[in-house]
C-alpha atoms as a PDB file:
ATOM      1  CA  UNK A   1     -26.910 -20.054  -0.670  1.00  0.00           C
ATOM      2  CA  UNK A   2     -25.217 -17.210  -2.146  1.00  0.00           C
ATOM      3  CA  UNK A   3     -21.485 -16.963  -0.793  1.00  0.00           C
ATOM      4  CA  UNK A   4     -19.580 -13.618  -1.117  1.00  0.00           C
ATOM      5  CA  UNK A   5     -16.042 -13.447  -0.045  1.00  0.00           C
ATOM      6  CA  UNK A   6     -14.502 -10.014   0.525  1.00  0.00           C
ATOM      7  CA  UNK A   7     -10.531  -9.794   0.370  1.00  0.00           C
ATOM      8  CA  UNK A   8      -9.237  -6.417   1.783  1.00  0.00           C
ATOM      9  CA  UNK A   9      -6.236  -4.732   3.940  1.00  0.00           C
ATOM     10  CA  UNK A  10      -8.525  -3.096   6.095  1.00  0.00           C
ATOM     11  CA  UNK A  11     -12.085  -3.982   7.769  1.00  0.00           C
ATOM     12  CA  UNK A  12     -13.751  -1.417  10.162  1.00  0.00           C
ATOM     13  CA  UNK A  13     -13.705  -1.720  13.157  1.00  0.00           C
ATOM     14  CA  UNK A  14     -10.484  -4.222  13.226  1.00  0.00           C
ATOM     15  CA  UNK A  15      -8.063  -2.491  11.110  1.00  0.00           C
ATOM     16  CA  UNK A  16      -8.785   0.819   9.556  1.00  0.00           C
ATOM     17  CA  UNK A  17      -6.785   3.765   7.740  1.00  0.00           C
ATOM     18  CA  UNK A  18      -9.067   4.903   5.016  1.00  0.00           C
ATOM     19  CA  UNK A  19     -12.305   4.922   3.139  1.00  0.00           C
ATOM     20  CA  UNK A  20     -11.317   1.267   2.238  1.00  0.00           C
ATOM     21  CA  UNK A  21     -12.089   0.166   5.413  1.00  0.00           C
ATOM     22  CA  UNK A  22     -15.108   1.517   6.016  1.00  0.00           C
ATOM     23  CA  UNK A  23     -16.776  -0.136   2.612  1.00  0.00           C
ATOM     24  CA  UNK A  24     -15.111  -4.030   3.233  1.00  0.00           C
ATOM     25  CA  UNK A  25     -16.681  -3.004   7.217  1.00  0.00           C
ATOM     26  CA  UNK A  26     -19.949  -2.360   5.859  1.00  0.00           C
ATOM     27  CA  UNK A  27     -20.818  -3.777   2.643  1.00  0.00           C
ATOM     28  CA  UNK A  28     -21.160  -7.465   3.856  1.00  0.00           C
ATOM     29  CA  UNK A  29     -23.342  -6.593   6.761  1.00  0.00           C
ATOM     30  CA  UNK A  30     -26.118  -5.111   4.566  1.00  0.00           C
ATOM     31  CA  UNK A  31     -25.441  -8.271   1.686  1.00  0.00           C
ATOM     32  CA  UNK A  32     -25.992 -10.528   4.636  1.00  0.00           C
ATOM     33  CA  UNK A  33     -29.327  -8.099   5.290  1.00  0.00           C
ATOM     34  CA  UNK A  34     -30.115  -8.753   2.274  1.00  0.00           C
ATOM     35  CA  UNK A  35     -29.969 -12.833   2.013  1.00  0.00           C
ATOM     36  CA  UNK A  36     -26.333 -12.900   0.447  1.00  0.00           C
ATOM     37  CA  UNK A  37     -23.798 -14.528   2.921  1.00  0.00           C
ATOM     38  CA  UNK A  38     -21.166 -12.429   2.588  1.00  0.00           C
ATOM     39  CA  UNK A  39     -17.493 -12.865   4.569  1.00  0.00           C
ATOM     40  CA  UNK A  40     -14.560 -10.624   4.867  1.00  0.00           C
ATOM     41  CA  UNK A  41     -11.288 -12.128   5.240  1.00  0.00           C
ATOM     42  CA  UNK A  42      -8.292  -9.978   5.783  1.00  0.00           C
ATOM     43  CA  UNK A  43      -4.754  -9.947   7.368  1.00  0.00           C
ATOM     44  CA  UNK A  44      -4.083 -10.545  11.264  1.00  0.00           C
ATOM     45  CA  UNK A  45      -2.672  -7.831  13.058  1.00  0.00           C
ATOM     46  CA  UNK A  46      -1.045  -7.019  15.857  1.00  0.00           C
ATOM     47  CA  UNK A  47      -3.333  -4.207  17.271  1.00  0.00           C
ATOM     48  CA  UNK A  48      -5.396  -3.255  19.904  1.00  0.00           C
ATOM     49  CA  UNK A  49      -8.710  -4.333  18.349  1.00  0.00           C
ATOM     50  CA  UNK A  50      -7.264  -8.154  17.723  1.00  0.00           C
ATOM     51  CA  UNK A  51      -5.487  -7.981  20.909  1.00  0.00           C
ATOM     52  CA  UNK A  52      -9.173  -7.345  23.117  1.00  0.00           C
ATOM     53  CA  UNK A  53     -11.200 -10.014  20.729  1.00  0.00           C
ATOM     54  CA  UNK A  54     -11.045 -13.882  20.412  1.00  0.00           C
ATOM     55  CA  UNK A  55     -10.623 -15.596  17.475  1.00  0.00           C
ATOM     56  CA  UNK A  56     -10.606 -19.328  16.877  1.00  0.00           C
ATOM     57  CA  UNK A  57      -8.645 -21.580  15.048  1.00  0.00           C
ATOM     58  CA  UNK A  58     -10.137 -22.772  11.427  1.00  0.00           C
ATOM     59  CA  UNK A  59      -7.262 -24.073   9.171  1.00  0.00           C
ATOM     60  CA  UNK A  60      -3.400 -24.412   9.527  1.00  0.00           C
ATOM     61  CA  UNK A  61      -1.262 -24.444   5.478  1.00  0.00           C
ATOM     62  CA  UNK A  62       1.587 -23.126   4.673  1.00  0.00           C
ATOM     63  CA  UNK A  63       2.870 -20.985   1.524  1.00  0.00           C
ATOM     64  CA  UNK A  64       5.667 -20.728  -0.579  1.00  0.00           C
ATOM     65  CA  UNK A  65       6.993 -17.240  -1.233  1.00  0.00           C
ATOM     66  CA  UNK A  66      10.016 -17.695  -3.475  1.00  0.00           C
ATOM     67  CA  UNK A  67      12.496 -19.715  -1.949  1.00  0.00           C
ATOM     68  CA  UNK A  68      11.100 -19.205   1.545  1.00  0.00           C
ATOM     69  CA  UNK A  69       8.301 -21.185   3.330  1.00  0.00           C
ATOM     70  CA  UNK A  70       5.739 -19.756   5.759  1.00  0.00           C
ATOM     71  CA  UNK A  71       3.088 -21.262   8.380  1.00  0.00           C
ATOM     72  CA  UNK A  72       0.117 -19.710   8.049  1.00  0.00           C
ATOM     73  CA  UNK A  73      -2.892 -20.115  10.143  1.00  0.00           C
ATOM     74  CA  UNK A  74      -6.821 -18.905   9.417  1.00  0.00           C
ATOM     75  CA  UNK A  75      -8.557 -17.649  11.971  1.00  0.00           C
ATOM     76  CA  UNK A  76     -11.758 -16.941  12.944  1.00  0.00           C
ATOM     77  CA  UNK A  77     -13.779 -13.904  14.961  1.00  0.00           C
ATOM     78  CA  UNK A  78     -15.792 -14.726  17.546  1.00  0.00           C
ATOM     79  CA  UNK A  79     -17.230 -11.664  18.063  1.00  0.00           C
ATOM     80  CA  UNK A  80     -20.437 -10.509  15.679  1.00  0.00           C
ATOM     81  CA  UNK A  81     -20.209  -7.825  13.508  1.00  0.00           C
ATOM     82  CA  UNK A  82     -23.519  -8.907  11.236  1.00  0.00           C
ATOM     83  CA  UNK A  83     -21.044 -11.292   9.156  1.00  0.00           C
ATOM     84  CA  UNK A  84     -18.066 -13.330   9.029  1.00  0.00           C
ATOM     85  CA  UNK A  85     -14.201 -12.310   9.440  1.00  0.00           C
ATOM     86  CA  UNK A  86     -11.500 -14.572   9.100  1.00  0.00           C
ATOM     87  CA  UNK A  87      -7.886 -13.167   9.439  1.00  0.00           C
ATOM     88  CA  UNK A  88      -4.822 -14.505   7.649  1.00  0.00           C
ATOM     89  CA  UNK A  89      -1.870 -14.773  10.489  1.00  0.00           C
ATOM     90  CA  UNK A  90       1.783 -15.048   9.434  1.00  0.00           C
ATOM     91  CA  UNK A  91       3.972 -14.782  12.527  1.00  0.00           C
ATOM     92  CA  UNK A  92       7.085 -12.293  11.880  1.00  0.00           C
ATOM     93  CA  UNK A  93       5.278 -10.792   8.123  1.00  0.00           C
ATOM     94  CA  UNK A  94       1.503 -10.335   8.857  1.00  0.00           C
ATOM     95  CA  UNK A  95       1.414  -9.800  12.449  1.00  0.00           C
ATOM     96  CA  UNK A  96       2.272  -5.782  13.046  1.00  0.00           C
ATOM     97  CA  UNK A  97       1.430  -3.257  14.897  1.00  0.00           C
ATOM     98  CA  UNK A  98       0.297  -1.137  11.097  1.00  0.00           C
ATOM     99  CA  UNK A  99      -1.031  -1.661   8.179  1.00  0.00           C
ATOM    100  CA  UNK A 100       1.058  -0.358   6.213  1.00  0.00           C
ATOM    101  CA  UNK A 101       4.483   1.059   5.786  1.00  0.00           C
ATOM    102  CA  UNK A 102       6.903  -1.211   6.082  1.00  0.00           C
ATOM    103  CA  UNK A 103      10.120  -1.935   3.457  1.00  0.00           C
ATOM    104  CA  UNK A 104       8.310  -5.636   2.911  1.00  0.00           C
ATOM    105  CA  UNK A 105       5.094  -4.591   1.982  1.00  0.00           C
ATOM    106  CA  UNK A 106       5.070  -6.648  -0.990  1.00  0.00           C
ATOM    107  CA  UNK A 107       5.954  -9.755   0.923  1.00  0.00           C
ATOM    108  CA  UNK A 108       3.214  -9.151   3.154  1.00  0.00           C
ATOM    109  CA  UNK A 109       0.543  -8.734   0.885  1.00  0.00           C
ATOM    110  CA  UNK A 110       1.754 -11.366  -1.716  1.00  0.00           C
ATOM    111  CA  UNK A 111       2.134 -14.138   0.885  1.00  0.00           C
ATOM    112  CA  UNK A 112      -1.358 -13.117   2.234  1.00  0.00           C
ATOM    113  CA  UNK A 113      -2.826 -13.299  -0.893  1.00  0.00           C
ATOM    114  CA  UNK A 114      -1.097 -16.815  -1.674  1.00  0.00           C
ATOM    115  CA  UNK A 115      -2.462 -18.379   1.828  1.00  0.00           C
ATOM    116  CA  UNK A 116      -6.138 -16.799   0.943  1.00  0.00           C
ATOM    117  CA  UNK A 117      -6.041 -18.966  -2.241  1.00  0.00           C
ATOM    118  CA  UNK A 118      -4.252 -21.813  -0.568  1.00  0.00           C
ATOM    119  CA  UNK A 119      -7.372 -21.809   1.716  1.00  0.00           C
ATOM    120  CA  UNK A 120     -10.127 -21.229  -0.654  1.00  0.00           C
ATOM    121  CA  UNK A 121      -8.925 -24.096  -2.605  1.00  0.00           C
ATOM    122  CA  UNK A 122      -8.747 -26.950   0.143  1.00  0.00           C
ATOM    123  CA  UNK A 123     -12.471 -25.491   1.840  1.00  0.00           C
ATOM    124  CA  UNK A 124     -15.032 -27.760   0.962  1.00  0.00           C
ATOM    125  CA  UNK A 125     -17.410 -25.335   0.357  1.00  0.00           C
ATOM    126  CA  UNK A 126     -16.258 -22.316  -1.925  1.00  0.00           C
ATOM    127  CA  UNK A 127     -17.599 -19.036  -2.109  1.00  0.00           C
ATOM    128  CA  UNK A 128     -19.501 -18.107  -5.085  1.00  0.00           C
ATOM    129  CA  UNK A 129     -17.877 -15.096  -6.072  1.00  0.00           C
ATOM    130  CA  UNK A 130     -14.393 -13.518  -4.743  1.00  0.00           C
ATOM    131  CA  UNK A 131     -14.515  -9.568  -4.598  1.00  0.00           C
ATOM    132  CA  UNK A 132     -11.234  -8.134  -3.873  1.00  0.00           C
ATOM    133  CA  UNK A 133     -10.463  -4.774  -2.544  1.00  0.00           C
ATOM    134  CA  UNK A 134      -7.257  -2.511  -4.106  1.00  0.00           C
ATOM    135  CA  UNK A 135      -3.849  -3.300  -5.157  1.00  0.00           C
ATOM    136  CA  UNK A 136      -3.648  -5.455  -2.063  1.00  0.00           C
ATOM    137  CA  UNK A 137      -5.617  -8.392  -3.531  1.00  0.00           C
ATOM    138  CA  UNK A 138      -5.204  -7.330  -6.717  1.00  0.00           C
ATOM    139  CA  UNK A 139      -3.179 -10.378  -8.110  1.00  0.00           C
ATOM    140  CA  UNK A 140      -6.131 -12.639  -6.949  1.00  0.00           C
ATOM    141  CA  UNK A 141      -7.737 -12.863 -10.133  1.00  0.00           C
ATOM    142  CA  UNK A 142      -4.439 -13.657 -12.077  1.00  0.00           C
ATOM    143  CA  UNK A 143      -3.701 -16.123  -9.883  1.00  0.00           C
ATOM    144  CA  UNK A 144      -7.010 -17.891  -9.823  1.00  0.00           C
ATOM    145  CA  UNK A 145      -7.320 -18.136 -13.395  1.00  0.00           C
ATOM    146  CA  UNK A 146      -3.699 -18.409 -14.511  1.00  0.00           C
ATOM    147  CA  UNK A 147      -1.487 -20.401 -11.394  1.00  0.00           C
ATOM    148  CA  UNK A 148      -1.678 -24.376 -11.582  1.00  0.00           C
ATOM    149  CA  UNK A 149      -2.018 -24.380  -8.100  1.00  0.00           C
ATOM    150  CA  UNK A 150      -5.297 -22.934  -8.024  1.00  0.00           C
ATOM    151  CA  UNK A 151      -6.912 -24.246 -11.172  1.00  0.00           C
ATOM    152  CA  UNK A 152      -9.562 -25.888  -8.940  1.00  0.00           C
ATOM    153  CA  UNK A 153     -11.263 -22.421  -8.118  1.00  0.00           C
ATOM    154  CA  UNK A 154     -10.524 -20.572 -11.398  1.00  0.00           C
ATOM    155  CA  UNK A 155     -14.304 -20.637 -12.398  1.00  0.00           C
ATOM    156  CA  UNK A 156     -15.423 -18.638  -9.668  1.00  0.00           C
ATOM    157  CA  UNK A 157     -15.927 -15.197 -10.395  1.00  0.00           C
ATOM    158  CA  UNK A 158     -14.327 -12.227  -9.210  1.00  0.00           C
ATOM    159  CA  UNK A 159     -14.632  -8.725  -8.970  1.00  0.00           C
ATOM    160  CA  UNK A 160     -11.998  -5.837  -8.432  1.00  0.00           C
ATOM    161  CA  UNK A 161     -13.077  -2.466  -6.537  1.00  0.00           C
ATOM    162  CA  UNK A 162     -10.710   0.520  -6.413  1.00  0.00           C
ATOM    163  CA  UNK A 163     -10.989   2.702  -3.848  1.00  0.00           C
ATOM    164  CA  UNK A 164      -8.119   4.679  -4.185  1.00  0.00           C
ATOM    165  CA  UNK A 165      -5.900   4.065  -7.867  1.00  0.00           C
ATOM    166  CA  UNK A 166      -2.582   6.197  -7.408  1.00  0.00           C
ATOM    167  CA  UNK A 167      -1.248   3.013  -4.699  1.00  0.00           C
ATOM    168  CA  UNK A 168      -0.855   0.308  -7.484  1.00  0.00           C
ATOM    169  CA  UNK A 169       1.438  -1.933  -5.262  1.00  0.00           C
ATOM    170  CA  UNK A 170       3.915  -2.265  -8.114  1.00  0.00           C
ATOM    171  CA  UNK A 171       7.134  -3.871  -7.693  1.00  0.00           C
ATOM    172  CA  UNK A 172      10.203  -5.193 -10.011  1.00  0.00           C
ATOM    173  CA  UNK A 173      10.783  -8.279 -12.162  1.00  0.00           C
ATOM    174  CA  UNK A 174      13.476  -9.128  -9.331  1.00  0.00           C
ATOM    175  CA  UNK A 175      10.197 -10.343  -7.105  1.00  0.00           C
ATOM    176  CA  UNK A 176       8.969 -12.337 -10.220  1.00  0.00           C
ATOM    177  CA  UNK A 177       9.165 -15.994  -8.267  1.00  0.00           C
ATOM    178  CA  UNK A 178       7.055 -15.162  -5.728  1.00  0.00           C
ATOM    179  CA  UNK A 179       4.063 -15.646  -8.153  1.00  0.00           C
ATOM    180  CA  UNK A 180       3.124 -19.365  -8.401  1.00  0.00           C
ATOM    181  CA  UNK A 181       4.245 -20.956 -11.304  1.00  0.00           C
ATOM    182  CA  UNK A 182       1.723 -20.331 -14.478  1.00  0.00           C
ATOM    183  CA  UNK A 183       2.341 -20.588 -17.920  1.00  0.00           C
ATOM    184  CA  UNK A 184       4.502 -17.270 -19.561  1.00  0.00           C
ATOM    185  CA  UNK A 185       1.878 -17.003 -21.989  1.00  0.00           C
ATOM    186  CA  UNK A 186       0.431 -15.139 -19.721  1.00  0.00           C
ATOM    187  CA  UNK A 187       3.088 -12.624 -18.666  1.00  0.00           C
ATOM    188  CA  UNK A 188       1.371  -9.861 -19.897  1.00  0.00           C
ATOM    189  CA  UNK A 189      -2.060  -9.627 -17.442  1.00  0.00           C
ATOM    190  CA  UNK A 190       1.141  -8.940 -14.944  1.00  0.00           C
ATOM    191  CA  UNK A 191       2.815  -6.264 -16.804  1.00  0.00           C
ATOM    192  CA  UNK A 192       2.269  -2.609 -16.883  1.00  0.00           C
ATOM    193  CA  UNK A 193       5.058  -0.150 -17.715  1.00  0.00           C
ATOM    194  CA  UNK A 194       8.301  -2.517 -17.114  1.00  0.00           C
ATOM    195  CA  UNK A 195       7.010  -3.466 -14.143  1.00  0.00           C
ATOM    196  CA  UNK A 196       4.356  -6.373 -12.149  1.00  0.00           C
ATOM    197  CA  UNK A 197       1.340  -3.730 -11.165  1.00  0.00           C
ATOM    198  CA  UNK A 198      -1.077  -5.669  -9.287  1.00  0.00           C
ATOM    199  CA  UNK A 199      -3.770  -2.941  -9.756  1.00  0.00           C
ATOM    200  CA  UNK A 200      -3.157  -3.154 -13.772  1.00  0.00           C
ATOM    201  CA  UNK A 201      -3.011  -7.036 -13.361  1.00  0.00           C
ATOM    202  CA  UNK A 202      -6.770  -7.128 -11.453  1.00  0.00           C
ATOM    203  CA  UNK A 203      -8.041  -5.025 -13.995  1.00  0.00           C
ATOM    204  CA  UNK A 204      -6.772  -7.178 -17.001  1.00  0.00           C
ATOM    205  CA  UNK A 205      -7.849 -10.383 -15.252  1.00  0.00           C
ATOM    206  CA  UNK A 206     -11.700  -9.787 -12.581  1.00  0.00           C
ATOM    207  CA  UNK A 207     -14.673 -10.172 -14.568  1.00  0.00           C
ATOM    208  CA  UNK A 208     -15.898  -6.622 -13.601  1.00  0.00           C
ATOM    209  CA  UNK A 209     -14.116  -3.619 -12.314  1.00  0.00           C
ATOM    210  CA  UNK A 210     -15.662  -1.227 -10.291  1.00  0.00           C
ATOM    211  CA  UNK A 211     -14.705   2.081  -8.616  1.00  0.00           C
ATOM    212  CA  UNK A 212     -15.950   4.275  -5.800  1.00  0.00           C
ATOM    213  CA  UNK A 213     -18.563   6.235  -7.754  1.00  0.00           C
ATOM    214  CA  UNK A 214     -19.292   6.429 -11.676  1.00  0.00           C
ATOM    215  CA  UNK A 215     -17.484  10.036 -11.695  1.00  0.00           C
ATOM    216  CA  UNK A 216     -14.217   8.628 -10.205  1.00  0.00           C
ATOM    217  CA  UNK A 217     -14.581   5.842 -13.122  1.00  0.00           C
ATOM    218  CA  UNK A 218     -14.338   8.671 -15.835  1.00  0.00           C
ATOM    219  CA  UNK A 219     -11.817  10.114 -13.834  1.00  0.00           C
ATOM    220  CA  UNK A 220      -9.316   7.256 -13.929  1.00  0.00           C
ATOM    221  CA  UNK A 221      -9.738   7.343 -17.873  1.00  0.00           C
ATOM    222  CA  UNK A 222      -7.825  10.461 -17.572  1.00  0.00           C
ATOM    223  CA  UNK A 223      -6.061  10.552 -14.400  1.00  0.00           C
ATOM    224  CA  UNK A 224      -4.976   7.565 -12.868  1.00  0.00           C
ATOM    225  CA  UNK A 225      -0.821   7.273 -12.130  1.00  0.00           C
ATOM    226  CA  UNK A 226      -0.317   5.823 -15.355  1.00  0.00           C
ATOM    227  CA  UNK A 227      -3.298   3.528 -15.898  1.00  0.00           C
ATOM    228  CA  UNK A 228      -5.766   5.481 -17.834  1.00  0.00           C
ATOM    229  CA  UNK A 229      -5.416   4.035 -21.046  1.00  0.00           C
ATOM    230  CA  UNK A 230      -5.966   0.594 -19.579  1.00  0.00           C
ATOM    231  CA  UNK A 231      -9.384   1.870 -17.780  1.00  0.00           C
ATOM    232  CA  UNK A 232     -10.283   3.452 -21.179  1.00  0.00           C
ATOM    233  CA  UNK A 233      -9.487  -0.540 -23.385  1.00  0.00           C
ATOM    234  CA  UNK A 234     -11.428  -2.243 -20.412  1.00  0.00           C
ATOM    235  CA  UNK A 235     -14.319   0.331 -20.563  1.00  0.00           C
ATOM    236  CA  UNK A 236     -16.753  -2.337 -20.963  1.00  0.00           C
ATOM    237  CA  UNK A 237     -16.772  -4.233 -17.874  1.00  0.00           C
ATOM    238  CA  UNK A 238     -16.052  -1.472 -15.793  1.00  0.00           C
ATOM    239  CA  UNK A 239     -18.549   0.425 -13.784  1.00  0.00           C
ATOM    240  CA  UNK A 240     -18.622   3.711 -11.030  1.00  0.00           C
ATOM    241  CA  UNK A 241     -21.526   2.309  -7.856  1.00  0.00           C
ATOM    242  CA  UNK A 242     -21.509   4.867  -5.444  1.00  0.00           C
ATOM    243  CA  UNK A 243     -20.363   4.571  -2.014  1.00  0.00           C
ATOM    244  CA  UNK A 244     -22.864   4.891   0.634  1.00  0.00           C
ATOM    245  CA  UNK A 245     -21.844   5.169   4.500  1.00  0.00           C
ATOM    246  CA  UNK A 246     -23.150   3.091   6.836  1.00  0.00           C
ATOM    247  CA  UNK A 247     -25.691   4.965   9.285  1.00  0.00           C
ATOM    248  CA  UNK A 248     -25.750   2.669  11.893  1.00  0.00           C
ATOM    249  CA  UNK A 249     -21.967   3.216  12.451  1.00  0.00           C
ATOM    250  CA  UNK A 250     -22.453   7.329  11.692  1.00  0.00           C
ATOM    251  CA  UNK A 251     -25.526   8.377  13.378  1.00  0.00           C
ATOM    252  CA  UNK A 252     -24.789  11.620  15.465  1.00  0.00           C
ATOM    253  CA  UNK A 253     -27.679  10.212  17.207  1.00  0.00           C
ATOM    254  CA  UNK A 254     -25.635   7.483  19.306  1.00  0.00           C
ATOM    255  CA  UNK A 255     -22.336   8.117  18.682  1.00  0.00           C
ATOM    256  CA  UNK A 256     -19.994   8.014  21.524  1.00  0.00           C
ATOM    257  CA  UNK A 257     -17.458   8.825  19.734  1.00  0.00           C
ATOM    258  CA  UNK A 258     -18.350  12.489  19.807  1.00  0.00           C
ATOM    259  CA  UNK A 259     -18.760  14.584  22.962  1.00  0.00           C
ATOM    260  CA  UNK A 260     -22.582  15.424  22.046  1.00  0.00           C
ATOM    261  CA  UNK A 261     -25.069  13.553  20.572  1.00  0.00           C
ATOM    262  CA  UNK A 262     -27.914  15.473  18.498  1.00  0.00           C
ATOM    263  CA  UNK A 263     -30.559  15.093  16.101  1.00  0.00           C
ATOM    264  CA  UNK A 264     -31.454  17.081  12.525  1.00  0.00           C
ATOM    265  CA  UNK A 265     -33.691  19.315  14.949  1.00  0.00           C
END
């Protein structure tokens, strides 16, 4: 069978802020509709939605992020939401109250990234193709097909949406070692402007690049915090797919989440 794996910061309904949410909540559910098994795996938060649901235990490893070790464990939701979530949980970096905003960001999302490969590449069986979502994974592809660590999983294909290009997640050369060790031939898939850009780097490195809708793809050829002449070399094997919403989740009909229901009539 078909296995999709979606990597994202946000999944509706466990952790949302933004339209990024709502596309890694609802895109596997109709994939699995459709005959595709398709998973989301994400980090573990501390909020209320993880705090009222179970989870179970799948797979303990741990993660180097420079000099620093972490425990990390996989877990599991019990609950159904038409497909499977699995939450990354690193006690003291993942586990917060928010999403985002805090002044190790970078260490978050780099040592989730790291355990989400470190995973993938002891699991017996492997997903077919790896779609990450934003600057958040975006260092997934580099590190799948560049990293010795992960060598064993660099075949699988992998795809890079943006939903929102002017957050890049860029950070300085100082931060270099938390990146597995790869050869330096590669240093430039990581580079953009002086700097490691994971957005720039998942561009260089997925096998397709998509955006939000085909006129936000011609959009980031011209406007897009720095990046436009990269969308404009990579033209080829990038591509707009417009987002749909997902009706069973916004149907005035049976929404309780507003004070009236109604119908078109």
């Amino acid at each position: 069978m078909i296995q999709f794996l979606h990597v994202g910061a946000e999944c509706f309904p466990m952790a949302k802020v933004g339209g990024l949410a709502d596309v890694v909540g609802a895109l596997p559910k109709y994939q699995c509709s459709d005959g595709i098994k398709a998973n989301v795996v994400m980090p573990y938060y501390n909020n209320l939605f993880n705090k009222a649901h179970e989870f179970k235990h799948i797979f303990r490893g741990s993660i180097n992020l420079g000099e620093i070790n972490h425990e990390f464990q996989v877990l599991e939701l019990l609950d159904e939401l038409g497909f499977e979530v699995f939450a990354i949980k690193i006690q003291h970096l993942l586990d917060r109250e928010k999403i985002y905003g805090y002044q190790d960001d970078v260490e978050r999302f780099m040592a989730f990234q790291i355990a989400v490969l470190t995973w993938i590449s002891q699991k017996e069986e492997k997903p077919t193709l790896i779609h990450c979502h934003d600057h958040h994974a975006g260092l997934i592809p580099f590190m799948m097909g560049h990293c010795h660590i992960f060598q064993n999983i660099k075949e699988i294909p992998t795809v890079f949406t943006i939903h929102n290009a002017q957050y890049q997640g860029q950070f300085g050369y100082d931060k270099f070692n938390y990146i597995p060790q790869f050869n330096f031939t590669h240093f430039g898939l990581l580079d953009w402007d002086g700097k490691i850009n994971p957005m720039a780097s998942a561009v260089k490195c997925a096998w397709k690049v998509t955006t939000v809708s085909p006129n936000y793809m011609e959009e980031l050829k011209q406007n897009a915090n720095g990046l436009q002449h990269l969308f404009t070399m990579e033209s080829s094997k990038c591509s707009g797919i417009l987002n749909g919403i997902d009706t069973f989740v916004w149907n005035p009909e049976t929404d309780k989440r507003i004070n009236q229901q109604y119908k078109v009539k």
